[in-house]
Structure formats: structure tokens, C-alpha cells
Protein backbone atom coordinates (compact mmCIF):
# COMPACT_ATOMS: atom_id res chain seq x y z
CA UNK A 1 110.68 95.73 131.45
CA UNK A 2 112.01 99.55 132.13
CA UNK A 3 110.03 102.57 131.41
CA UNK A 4 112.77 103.34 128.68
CA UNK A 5 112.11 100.27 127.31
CA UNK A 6 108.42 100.71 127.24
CA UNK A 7 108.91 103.93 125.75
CA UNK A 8 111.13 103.17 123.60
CA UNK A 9 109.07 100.08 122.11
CA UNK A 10 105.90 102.61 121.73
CA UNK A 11 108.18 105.00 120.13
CA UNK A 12 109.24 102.20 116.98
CA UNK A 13 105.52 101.12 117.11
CA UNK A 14 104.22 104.28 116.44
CA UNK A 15 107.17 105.18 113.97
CA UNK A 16 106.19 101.42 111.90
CA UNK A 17 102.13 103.05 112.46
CA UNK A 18 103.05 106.27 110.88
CA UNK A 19 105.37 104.80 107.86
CA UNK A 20 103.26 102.05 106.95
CA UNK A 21 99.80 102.62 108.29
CA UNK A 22 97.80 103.81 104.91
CA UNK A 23 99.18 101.11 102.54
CA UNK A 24 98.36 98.57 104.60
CA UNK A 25 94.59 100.25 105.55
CA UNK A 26 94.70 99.99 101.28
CA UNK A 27 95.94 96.17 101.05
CA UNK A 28 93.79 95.34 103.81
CA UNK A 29 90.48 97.38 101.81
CA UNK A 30 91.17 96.21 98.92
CA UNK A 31 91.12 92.46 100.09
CA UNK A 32 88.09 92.68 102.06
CA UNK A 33 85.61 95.44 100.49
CA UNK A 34 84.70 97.13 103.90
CA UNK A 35 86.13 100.48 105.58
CA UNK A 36 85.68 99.13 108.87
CA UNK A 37 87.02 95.63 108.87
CA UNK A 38 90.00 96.98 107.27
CA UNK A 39 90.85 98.95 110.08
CA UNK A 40 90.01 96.45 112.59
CA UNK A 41 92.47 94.22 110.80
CA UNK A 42 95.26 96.71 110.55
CA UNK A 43 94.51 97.40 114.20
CA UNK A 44 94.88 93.76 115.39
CA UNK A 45 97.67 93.23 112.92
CA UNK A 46 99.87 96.15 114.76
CA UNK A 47 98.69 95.12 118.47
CA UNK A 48 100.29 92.19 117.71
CA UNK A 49 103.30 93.28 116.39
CA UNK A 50 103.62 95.19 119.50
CA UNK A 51 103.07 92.46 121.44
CA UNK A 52 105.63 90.16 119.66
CA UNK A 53 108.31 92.38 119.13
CA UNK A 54 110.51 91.11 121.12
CA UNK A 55 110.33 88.28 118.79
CA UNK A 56 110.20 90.50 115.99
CA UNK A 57 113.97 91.62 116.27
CA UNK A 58 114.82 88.99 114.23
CA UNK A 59 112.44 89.53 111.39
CA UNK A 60 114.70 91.26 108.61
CA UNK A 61 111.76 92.61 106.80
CA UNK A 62 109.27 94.48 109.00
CA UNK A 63 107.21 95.68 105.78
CA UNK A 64 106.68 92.25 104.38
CA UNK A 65 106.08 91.01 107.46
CA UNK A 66 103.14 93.75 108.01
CA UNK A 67 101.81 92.62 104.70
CA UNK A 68 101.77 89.20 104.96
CA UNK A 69 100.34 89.25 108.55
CA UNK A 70 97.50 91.77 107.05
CA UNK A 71 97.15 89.02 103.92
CA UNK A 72 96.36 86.33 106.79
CA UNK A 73 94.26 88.27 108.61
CA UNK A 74 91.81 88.74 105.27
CA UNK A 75 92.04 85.12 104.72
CA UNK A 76 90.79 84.59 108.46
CA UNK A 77 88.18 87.18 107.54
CA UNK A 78 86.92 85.53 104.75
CA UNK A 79 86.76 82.72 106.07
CA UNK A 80 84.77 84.05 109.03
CA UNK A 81 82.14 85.82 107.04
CA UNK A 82 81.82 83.59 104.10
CA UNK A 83 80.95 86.32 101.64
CA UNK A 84 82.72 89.57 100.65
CA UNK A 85 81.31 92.55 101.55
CA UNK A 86 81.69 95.79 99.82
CA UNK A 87 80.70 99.86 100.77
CA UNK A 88 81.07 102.36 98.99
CA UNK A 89 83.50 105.22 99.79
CA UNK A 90 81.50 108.11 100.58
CA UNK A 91 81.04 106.05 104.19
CA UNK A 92 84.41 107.25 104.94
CA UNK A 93 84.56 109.85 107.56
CA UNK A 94 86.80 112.32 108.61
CA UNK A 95 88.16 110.63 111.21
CA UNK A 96 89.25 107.98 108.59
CA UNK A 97 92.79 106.90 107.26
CA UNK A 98 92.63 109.82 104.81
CA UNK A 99 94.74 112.22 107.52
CA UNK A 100 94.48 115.36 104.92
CA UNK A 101 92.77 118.52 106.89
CA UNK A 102 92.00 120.21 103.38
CA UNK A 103 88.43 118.83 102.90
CA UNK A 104 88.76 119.76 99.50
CA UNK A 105 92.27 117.34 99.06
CA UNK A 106 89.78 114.38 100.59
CA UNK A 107 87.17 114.89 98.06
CA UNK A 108 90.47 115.00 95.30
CA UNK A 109 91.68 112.16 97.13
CA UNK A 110 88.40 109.44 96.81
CA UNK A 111 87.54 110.79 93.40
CA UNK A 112 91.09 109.43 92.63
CA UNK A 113 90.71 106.31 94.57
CA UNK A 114 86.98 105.63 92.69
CA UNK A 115 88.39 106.20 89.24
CA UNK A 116 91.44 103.76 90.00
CA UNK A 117 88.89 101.25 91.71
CA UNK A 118 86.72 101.42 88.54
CA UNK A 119 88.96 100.09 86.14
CA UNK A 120 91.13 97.71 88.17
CA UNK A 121 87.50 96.41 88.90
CA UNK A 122 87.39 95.72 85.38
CA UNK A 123 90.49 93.58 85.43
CA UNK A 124 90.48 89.79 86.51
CA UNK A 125 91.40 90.09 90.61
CA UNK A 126 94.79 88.68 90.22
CA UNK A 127 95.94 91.21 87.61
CA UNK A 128 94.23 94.22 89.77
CA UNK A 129 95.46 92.63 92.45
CA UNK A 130 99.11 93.10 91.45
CA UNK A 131 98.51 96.21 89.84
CA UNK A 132 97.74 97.48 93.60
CA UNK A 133 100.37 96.34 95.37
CA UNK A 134 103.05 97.85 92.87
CA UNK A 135 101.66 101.27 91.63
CA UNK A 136 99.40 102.17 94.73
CA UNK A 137 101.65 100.16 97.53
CA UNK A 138 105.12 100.69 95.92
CA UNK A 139 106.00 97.41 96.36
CA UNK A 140 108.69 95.59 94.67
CA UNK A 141 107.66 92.00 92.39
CA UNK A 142 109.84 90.07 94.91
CA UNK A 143 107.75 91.64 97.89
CA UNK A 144 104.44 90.99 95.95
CA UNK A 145 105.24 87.55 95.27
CA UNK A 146 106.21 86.76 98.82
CA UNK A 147 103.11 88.15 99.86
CA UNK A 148 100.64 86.45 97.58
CA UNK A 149 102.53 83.31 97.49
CA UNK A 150 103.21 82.96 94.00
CA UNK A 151 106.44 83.08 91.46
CA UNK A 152 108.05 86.96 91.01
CA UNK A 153 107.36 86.12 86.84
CA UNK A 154 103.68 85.21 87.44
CA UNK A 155 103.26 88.48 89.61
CA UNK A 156 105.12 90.31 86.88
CA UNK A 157 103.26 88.46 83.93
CA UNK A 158 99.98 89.64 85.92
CA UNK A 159 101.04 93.28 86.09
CA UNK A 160 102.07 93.42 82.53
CA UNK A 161 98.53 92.29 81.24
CA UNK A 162 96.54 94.31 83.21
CA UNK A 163 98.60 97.33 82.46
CA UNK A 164 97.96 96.45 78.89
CA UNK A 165 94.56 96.35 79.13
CA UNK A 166 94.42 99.24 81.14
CA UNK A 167 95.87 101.19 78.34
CA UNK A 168 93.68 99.44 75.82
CA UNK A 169 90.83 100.52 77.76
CA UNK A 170 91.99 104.37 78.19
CA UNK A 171 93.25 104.80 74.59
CA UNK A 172 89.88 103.06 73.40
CA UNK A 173 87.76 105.24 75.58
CA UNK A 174 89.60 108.48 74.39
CA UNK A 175 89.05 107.37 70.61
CA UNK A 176 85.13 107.39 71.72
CA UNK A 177 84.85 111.00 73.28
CA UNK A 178 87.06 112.36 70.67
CA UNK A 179 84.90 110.63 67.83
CA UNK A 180 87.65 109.18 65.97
């Protein structure tokens, strides 16, 4: 292999990093509870994409491909540890996924993430799960099916129902702190 070729497979690595880094850091988190085996797994996840991507030419889909790589890679986890582990946000540093210099847009920025975590943790894990992918990940029902290995209407039948008991839960929650 060339220098140019070297350089130029670094270059579409880091531009894949850079594009889909952060919702895959999320997926990962979200599946596994801790800060730091999340970004182990995203790590190894894009190592080997670099390594394979000669290989990887062919894949159509290099987003769903990231995610369902990152989806294996928590299964392996789990099944390594045997338990799920979970820390609490604060743990994050600055040197974490959260690239923002304002300190005050971090602090914005895991207040947001808390209050979201809060009440999807309130939802069964499938619904939450879905809810995740689509609002927070921006993926589409087809991708989120592919990825969790189920039909696009059971995705779609999970996201509807926790949405509606999301809104339940807001509306009914408003009703208390306004008295009504």
C-alpha cells in the first residue's frame, strides 16, 4: 500500500469518526450503562473498520454497519461481564465525547441528557430503546429494525407507545405543579 493510499484511508476514517462518532458513543452508552466501556467499544468498533476497509467497499451502508457492529460489541460485553453496570454522568470529563469548549453548553448539555435518561428510564427498555435510536440517533424505523433485529412495525409500534406515555407522563406531571 502507497502513502496516498494510507492517507487517503485515514482521511475517510477520520471523516466516518467525525460524522458518526457521538451517536454511536450514545448507542453504545445507552446499551451498556458505563462512560468508559462505551468508548472502548466505539474505539475497537472503528479500529476495525479501519482495518477491514478494504473489505468494507462493498458495504452499501457504512452507518448501519457502524451500528450494528457497536450492537455486537455490547452483546459481547454483556456477555463478558454478566451484569450491567451503570455511572452516573457527572464522571464525564472534559476530555469526553461532549467536544463543546463552553463549559457552560456541557453543563446545558448533561442536564439535557439526565432529564431525557429519566423518563425513557421509566419506559419498558424496548420502547426507550427505540425512542433513542430515532429522536436522539436520527435514525430511520428501517435502520432501527435492522439494527435490533426485529420487524420495522414492531420498532414503530414500540416508538408509538412510549411516546404516548411519555406525553401521558408530561401532561400528567404539568396538571400536578399547576394544581389542576
Amino acid at each position: 500500500m502507497g502513502k496516498a493510499n494510507g492517507h487517503s484511508k485515514l482521511k475517510e476514517l477520520g471523516n466516518v469518526i467525525t460524522e458518526f462518532q457521538d451517536q454511536l458513543f450514545r448507542f453504545a452508552f445507552f446499551r451498556t450503562g458505563s462512560f468508559a466501556d462505551s468508548q472502548d467499544i466505539v474505539q475497537e468498533v472503528f479500529i476495525k473498520f479501519y482495518q477491514e476497509n478494504s473489505y468494507l467497499s462493498s458495504v452499501k451502508n457504512i452507518k448501519f454497519y457502524l451500528f450494528k457492529s457497536i450492537s455486537n460489541a455490547c452483546v459481547d460485553y454483556h456477555r463478558k461481564t454478566k451484569k450491567l453496570k451503570f455511572e452516573v454522568l457527572e464522571t464525564i470529563t472534559s476530555t469526553s465525547v461532549l467536544h463543546e469548549k463552553d463549559a457552560l453548553q456541557k453543563m446545558i448539555q448533561i442536564e439535557e441528557y439526565d432529564r431525557i435518561e429519566e423518563l425513557l428510564s421509566e419506559l419498558p427498555n424496548e420502547q426507550s430503546e427505540a425512542i433513542s435510536l430515532r429522536v436522539l440517533d436520527n435514525l430511520s424505523f428501517a435502520e432501527i429494525a435492522l439494527i435490533l433485529d426485529v420487524p420495522v412495525t414492531t420498532v414503530k409500534s414500540r416508538f408509538k407507545y412510549g411516546i404516548d406515555k411519555l406525553k401521558t407522563k408530561i401532561v400528567n406531571s404539568k396538571e400536578v405543579s399547576y394544581g389542576l
